[in-house]
C-alpha atoms as a PDB file:
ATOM      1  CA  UNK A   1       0.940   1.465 -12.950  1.00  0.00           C
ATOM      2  CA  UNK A   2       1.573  -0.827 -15.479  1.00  0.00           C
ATOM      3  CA  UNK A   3       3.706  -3.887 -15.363  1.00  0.00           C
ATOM      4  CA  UNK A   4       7.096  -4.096 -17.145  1.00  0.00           C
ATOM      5  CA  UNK A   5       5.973  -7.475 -18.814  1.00  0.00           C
ATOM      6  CA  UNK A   6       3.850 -10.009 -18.701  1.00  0.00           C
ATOM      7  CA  UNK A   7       3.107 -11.659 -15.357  1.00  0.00           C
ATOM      8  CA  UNK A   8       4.015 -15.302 -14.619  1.00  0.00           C
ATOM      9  CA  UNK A   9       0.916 -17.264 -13.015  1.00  0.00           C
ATOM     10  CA  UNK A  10       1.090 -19.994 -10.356  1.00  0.00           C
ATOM     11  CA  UNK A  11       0.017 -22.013  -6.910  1.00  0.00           C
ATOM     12  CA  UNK A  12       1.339 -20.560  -3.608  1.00  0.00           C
ATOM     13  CA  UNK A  13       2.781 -23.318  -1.528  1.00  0.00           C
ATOM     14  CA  UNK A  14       4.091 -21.385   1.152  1.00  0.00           C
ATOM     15  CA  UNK A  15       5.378 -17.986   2.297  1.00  0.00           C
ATOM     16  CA  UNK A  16       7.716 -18.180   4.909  1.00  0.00           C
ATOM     17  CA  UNK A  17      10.583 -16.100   6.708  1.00  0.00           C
ATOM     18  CA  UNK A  18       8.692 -13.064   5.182  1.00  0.00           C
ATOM     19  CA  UNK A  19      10.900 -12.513   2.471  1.00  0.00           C
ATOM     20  CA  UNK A  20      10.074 -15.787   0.286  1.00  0.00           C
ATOM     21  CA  UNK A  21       7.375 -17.484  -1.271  1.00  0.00           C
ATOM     22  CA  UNK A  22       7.694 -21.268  -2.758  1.00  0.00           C
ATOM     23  CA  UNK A  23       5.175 -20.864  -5.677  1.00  0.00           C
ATOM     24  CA  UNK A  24       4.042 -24.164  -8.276  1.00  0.00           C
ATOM     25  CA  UNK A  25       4.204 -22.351 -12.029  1.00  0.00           C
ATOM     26  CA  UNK A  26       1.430 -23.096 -14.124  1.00  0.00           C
ATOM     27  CA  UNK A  27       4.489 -24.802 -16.308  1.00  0.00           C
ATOM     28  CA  UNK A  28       5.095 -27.149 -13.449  1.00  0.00           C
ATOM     29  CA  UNK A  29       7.996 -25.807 -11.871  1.00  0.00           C
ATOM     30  CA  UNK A  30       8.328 -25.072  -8.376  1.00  0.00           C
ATOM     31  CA  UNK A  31      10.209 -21.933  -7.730  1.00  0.00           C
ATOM     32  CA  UNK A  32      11.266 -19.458  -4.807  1.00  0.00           C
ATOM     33  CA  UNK A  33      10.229 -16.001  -5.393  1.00  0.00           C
ATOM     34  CA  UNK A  34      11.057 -12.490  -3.428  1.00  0.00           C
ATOM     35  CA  UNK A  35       8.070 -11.558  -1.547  1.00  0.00           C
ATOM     36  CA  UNK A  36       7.959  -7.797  -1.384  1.00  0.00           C
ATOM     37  CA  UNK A  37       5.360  -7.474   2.038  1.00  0.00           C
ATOM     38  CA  UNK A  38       6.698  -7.597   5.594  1.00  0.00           C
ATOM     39  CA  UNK A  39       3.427  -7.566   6.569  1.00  0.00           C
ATOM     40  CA  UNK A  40       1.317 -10.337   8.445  1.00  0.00           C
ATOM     41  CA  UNK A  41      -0.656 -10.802   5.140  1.00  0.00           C
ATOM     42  CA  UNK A  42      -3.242 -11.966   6.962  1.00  0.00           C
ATOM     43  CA  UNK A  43      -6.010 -13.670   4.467  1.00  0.00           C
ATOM     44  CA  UNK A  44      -2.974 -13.314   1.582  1.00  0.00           C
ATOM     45  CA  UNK A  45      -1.212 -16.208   2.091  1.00  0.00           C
ATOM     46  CA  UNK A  46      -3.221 -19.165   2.008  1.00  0.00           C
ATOM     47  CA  UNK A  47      -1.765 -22.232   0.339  1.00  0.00           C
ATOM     48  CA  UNK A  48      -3.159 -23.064  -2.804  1.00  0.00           C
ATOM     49  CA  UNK A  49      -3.972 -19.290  -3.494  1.00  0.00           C
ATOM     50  CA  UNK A  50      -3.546 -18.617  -7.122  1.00  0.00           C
ATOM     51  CA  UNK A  51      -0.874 -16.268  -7.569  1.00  0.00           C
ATOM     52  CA  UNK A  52       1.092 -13.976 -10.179  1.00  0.00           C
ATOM     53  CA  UNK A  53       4.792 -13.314 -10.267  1.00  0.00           C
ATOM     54  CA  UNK A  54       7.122 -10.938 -12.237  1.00  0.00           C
ATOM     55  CA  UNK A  55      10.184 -11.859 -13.687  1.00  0.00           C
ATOM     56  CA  UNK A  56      13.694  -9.438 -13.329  1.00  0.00           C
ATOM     57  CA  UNK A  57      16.499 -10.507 -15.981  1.00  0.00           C
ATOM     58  CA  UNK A  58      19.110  -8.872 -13.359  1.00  0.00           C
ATOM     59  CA  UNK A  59      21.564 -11.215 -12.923  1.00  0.00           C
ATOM     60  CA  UNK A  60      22.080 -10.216  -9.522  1.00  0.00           C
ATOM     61  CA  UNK A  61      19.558 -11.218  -8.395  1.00  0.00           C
ATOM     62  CA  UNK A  62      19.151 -14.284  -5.958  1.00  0.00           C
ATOM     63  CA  UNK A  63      15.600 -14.709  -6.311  1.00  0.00           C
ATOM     64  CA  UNK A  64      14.443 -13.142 -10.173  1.00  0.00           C
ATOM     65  CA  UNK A  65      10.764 -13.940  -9.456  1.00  0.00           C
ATOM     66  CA  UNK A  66       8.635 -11.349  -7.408  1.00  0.00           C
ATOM     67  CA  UNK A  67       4.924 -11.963  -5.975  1.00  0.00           C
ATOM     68  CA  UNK A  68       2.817  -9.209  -7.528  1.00  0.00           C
ATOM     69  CA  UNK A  69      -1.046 -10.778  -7.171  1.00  0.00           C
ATOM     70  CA  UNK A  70      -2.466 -13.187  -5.431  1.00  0.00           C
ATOM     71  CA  UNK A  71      -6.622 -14.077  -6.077  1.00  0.00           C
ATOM     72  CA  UNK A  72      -9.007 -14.175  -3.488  1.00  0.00           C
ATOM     73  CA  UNK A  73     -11.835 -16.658  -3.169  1.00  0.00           C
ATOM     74  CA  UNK A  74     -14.957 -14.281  -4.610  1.00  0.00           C
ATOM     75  CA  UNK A  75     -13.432 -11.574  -4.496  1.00  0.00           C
ATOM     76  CA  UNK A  76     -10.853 -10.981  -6.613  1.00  0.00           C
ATOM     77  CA  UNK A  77      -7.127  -9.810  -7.319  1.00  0.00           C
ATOM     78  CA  UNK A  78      -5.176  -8.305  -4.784  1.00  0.00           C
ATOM     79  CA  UNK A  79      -1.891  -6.303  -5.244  1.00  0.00           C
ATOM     80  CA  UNK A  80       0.934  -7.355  -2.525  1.00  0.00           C
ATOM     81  CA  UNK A  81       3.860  -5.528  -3.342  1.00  0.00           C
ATOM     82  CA  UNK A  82       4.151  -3.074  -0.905  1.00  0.00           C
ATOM     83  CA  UNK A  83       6.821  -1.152  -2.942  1.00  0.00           C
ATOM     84  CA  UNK A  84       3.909  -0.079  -6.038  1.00  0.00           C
ATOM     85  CA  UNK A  85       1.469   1.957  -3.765  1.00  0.00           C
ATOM     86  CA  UNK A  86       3.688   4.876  -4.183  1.00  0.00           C
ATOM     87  CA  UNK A  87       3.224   4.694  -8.016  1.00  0.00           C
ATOM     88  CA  UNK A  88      -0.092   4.233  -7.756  1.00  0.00           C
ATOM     89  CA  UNK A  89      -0.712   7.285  -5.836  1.00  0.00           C
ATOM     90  CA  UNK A  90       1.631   9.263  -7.440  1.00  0.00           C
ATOM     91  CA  UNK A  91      -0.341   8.493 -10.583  1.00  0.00           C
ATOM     92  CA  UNK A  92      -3.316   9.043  -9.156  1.00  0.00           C
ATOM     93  CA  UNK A  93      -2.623  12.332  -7.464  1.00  0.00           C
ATOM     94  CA  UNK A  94      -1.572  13.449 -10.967  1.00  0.00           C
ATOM     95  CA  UNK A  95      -4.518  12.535 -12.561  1.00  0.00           C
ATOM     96  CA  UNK A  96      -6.846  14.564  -9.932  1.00  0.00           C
ATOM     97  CA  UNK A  97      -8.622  11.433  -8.407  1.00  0.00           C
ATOM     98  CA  UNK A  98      -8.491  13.181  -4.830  1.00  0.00           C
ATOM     99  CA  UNK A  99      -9.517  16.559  -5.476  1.00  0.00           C
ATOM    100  CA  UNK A 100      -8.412  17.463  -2.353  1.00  0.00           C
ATOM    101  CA  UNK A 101      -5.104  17.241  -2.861  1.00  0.00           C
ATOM    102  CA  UNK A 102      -5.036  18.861  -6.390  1.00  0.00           C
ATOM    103  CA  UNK A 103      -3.839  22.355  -7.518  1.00  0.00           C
ATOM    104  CA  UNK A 104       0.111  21.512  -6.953  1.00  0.00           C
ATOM    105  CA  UNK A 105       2.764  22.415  -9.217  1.00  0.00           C
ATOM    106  CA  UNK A 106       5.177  19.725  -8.580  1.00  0.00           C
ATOM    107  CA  UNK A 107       5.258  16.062  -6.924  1.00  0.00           C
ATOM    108  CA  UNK A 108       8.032  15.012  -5.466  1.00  0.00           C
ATOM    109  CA  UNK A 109       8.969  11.524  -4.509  1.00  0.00           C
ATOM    110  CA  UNK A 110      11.193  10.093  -1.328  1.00  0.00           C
ATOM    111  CA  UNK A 111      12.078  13.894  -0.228  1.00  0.00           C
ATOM    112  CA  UNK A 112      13.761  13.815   3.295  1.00  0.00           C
ATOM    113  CA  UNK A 113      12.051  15.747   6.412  1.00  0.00           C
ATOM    114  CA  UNK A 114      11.382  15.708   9.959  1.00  0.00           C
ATOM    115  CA  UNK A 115      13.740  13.437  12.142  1.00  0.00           C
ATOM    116  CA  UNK A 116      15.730  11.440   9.946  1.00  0.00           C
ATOM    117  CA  UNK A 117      12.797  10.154   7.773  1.00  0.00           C
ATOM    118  CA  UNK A 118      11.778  10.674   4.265  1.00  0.00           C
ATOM    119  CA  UNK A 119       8.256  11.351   2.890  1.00  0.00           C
ATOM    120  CA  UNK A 120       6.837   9.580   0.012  1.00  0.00           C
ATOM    121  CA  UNK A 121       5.120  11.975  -1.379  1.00  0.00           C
ATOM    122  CA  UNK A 122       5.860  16.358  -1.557  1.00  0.00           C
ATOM    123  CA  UNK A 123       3.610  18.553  -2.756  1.00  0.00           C
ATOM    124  CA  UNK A 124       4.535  21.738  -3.686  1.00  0.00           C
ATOM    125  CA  UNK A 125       3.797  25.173  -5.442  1.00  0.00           C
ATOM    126  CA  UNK A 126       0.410  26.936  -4.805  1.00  0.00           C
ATOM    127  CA  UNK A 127      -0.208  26.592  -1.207  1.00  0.00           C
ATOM    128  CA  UNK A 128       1.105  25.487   1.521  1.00  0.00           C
ATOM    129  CA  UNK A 129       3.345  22.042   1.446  1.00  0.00           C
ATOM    130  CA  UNK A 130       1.705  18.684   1.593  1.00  0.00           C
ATOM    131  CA  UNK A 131       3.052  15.786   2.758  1.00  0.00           C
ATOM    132  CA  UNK A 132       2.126  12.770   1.935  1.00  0.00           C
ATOM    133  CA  UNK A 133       2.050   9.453   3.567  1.00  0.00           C
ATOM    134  CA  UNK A 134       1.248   6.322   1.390  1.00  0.00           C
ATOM    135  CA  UNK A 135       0.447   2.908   3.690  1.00  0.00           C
ATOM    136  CA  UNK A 136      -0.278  -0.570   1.652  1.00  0.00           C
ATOM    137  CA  UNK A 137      -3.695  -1.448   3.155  1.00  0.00           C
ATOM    138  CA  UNK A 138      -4.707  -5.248   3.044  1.00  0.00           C
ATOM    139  CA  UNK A 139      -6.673  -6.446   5.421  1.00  0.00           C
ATOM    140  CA  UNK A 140      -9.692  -7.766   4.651  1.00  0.00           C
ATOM    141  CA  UNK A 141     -11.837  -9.344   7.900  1.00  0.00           C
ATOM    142  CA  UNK A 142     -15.475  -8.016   7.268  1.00  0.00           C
ATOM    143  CA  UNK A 143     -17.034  -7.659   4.020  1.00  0.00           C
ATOM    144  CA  UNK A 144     -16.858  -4.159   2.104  1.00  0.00           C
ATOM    145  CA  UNK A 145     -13.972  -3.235   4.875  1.00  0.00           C
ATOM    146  CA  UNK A 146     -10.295  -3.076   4.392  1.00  0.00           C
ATOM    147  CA  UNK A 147      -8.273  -2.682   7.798  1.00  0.00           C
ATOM    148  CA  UNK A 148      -4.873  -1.082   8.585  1.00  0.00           C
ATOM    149  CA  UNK A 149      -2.428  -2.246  10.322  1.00  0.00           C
ATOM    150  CA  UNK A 150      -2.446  -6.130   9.966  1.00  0.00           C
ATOM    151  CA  UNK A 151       0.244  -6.027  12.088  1.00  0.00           C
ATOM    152  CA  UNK A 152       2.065  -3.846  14.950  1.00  0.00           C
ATOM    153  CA  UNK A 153       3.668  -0.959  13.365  1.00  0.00           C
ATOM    154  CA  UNK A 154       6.241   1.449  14.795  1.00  0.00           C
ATOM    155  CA  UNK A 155       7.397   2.779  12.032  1.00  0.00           C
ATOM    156  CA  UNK A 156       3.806   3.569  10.939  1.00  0.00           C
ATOM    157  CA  UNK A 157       3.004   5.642  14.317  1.00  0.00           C
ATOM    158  CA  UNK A 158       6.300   7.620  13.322  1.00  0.00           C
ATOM    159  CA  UNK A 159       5.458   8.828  10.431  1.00  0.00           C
ATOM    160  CA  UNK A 160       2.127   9.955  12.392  1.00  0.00           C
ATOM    161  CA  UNK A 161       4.449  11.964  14.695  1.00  0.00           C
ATOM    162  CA  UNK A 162       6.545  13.330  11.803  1.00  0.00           C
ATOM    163  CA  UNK A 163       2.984  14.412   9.752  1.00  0.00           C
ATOM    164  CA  UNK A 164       1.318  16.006  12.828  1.00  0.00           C
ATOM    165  CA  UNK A 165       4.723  18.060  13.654  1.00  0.00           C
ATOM    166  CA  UNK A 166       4.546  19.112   9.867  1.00  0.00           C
ATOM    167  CA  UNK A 167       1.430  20.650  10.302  1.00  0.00           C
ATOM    168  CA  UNK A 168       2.162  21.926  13.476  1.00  0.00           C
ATOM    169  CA  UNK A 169       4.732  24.082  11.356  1.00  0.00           C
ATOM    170  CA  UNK A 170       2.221  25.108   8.821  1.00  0.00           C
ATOM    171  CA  UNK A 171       2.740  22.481   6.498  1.00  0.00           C
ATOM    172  CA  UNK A 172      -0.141  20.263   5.068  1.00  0.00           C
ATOM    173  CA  UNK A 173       0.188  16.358   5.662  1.00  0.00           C
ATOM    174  CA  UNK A 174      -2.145  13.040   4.703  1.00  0.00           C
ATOM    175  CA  UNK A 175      -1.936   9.748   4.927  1.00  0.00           C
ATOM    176  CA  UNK A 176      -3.029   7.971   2.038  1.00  0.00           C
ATOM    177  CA  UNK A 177      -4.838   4.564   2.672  1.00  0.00           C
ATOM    178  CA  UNK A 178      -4.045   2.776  -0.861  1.00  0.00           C
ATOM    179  CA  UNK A 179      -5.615  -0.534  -1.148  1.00  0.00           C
ATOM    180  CA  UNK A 180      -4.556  -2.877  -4.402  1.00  0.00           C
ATOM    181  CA  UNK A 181      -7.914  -4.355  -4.698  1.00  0.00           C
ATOM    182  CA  UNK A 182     -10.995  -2.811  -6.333  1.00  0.00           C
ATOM    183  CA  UNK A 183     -14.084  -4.480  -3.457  1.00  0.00           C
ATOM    184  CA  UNK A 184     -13.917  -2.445  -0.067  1.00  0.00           C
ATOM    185  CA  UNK A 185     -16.463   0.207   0.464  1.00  0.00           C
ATOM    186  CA  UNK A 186     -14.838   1.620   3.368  1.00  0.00           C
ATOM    187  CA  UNK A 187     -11.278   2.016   5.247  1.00  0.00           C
ATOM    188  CA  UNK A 188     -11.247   0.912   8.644  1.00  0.00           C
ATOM    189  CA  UNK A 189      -8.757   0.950  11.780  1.00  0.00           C
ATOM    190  CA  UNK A 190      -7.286  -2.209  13.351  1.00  0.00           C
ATOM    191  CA  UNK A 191      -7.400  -1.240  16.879  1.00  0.00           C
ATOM    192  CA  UNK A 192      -7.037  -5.267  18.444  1.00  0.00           C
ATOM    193  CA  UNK A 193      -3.819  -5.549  16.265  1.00  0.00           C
ATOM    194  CA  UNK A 194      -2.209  -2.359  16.971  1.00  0.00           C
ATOM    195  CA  UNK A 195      -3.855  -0.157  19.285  1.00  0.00           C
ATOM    196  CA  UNK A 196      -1.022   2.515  19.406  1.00  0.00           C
ATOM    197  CA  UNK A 197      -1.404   2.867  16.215  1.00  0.00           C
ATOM    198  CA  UNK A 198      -4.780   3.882  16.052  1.00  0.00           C
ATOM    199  CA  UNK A 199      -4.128   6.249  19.064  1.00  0.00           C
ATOM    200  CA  UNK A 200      -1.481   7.808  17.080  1.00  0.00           C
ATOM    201  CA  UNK A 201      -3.658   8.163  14.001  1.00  0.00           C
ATOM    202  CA  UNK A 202      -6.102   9.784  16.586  1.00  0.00           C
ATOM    203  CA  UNK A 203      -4.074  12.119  17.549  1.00  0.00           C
ATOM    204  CA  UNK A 204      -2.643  13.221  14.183  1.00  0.00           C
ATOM    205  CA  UNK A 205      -6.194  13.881  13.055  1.00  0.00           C
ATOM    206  CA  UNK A 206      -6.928  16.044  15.970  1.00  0.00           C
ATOM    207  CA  UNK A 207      -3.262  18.017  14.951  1.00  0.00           C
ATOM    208  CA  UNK A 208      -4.670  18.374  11.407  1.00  0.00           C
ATOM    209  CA  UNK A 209      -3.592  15.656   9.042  1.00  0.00           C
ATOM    210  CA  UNK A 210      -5.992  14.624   6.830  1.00  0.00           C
ATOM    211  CA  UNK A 211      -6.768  11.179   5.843  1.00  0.00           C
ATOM    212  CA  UNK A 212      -8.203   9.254   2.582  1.00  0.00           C
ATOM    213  CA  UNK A 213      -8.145   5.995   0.997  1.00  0.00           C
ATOM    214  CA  UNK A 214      -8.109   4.434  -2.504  1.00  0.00           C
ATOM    215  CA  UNK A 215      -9.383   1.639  -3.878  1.00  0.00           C
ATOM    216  CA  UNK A 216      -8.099   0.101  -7.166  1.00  0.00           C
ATOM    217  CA  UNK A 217      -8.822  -1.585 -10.420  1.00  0.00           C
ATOM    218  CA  UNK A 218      -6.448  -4.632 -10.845  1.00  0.00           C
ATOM    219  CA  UNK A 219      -5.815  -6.668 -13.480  1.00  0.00           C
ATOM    220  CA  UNK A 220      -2.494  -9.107 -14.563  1.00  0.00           C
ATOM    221  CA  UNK A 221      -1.314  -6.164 -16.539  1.00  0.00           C
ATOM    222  CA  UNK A 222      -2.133  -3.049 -14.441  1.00  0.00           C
ATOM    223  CA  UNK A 223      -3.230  -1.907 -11.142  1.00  0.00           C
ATOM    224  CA  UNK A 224      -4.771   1.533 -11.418  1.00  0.00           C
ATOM    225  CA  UNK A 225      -6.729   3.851  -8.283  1.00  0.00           C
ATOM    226  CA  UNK A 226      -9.822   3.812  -9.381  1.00  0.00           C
ATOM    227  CA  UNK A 227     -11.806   5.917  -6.423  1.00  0.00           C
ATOM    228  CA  UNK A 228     -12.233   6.867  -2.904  1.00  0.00           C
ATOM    229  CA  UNK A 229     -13.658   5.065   0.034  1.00  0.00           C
ATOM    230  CA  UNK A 230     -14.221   6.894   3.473  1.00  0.00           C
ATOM    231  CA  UNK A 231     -11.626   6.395   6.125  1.00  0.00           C
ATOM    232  CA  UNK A 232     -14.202   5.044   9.703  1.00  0.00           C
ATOM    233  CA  UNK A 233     -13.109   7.485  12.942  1.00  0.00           C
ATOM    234  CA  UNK A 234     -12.338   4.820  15.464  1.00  0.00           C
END
């Protein structure tokens, strides 16, 4: 996924009411930009983080600058807007970097299903349908391990309902783990921040949904999945 155009570099001050970041421009201006994460962002949004913002010319909107990146002490870039992972695996699906998920005819994206929900990604033609769920995974507490949730989730443990009820039907489903930073070695579960959540994962696996995770390379002009990391049991 490549960005639209070039991406504006700056200081975070502050991120606040979950929506907004104050960011210091590397021209000296201090600005308010959209940020696109409900998350907790837990290790994200430190003050002083260098960051890197995009820049929409609609004039509608209140906020034209959007938090993209944001650079981690010896580690690197990390992706944060939660509305590019389904790009990103979309692309990467397409490209054959999960094998296990290859062989499809078409890709579909945002298709309705199950209980008044909608699937980001379909897979369809030459087997059975797959859906696919894509989570934004950021949490990074213990080197060469990226956690999900960083926060509690309820909309996360229905999907897990909706994905175990499509294979219960004779459907394929997966979650997809994709992580906007290129260091983990391995996808782990945040049981002390969400324990339902995990249970519910549990119990999906048991019903037959399938589970990976990506890892990407990122740079301030692309962010691309680059390969797979295992997925710990609990």
């Amino acid at each position: 996924m490549q960005f639209s155009s070039p991406l504006i570099p700056g200081t975070l001050l502050k991120r606040y009411k979950r929506f907004l970041a104050d960011v210091l421009l590397n021209t000296g201006e201090s600005i308010t930009a959209a940020c696109p994460n409900t998350g907790a962002m837990l290790g994200l949004n430190a003050p002083g983080s260098p960051v890197w913002l995009s820049r929409s010319d609609k004039e509608t909107r209140k906020y034209p600058h959007t938090w993209e990146l944001v650079e981690i002490d010896g580690k690197g870039l990390v992706g944060v807007n939660t509305g590019a992972p389904n790009k990103i695996v979309s692309e990467a699906l397409r490209s054959g970097l999960l094998p296990e998920l290859a062989g499809y005819e078409s890709l579909r994206n945002e298709v309705k299903y199950g209980h008044n929900s909608r699937i980001d990604i379909l897979l369809q033609g030459g087997g059975p349908d797959c859906y696919v769920e894509v989570k934004n995974t950021h949490l990074f507490r213990t080197s060469g391990l990226v956690e999900f949730p960083d926060c509690v989730t309820e909309r996360g443990r229905k999907h897990l309902r909706e994905l175990a009820n499509m294979v219960r039907d004779g459907h394929r489903a997966a979650m997809v783990y994709l992580v906007q930073a290129g260091f983990p070695e391995a996808c782990g579960l945040a049981a002390d921040l969400d324990p339902d959540y995990v249970e519910a994962l549990v119990a999906a696996r048991k019903a037959g949904v399938e589970a990976f995770a990506l890892c990407c390379k990122v740079t301030t002009t692309e962010i691309t999945a680059v390969r797979a990391i295992p997925v710990l049991d609990p």
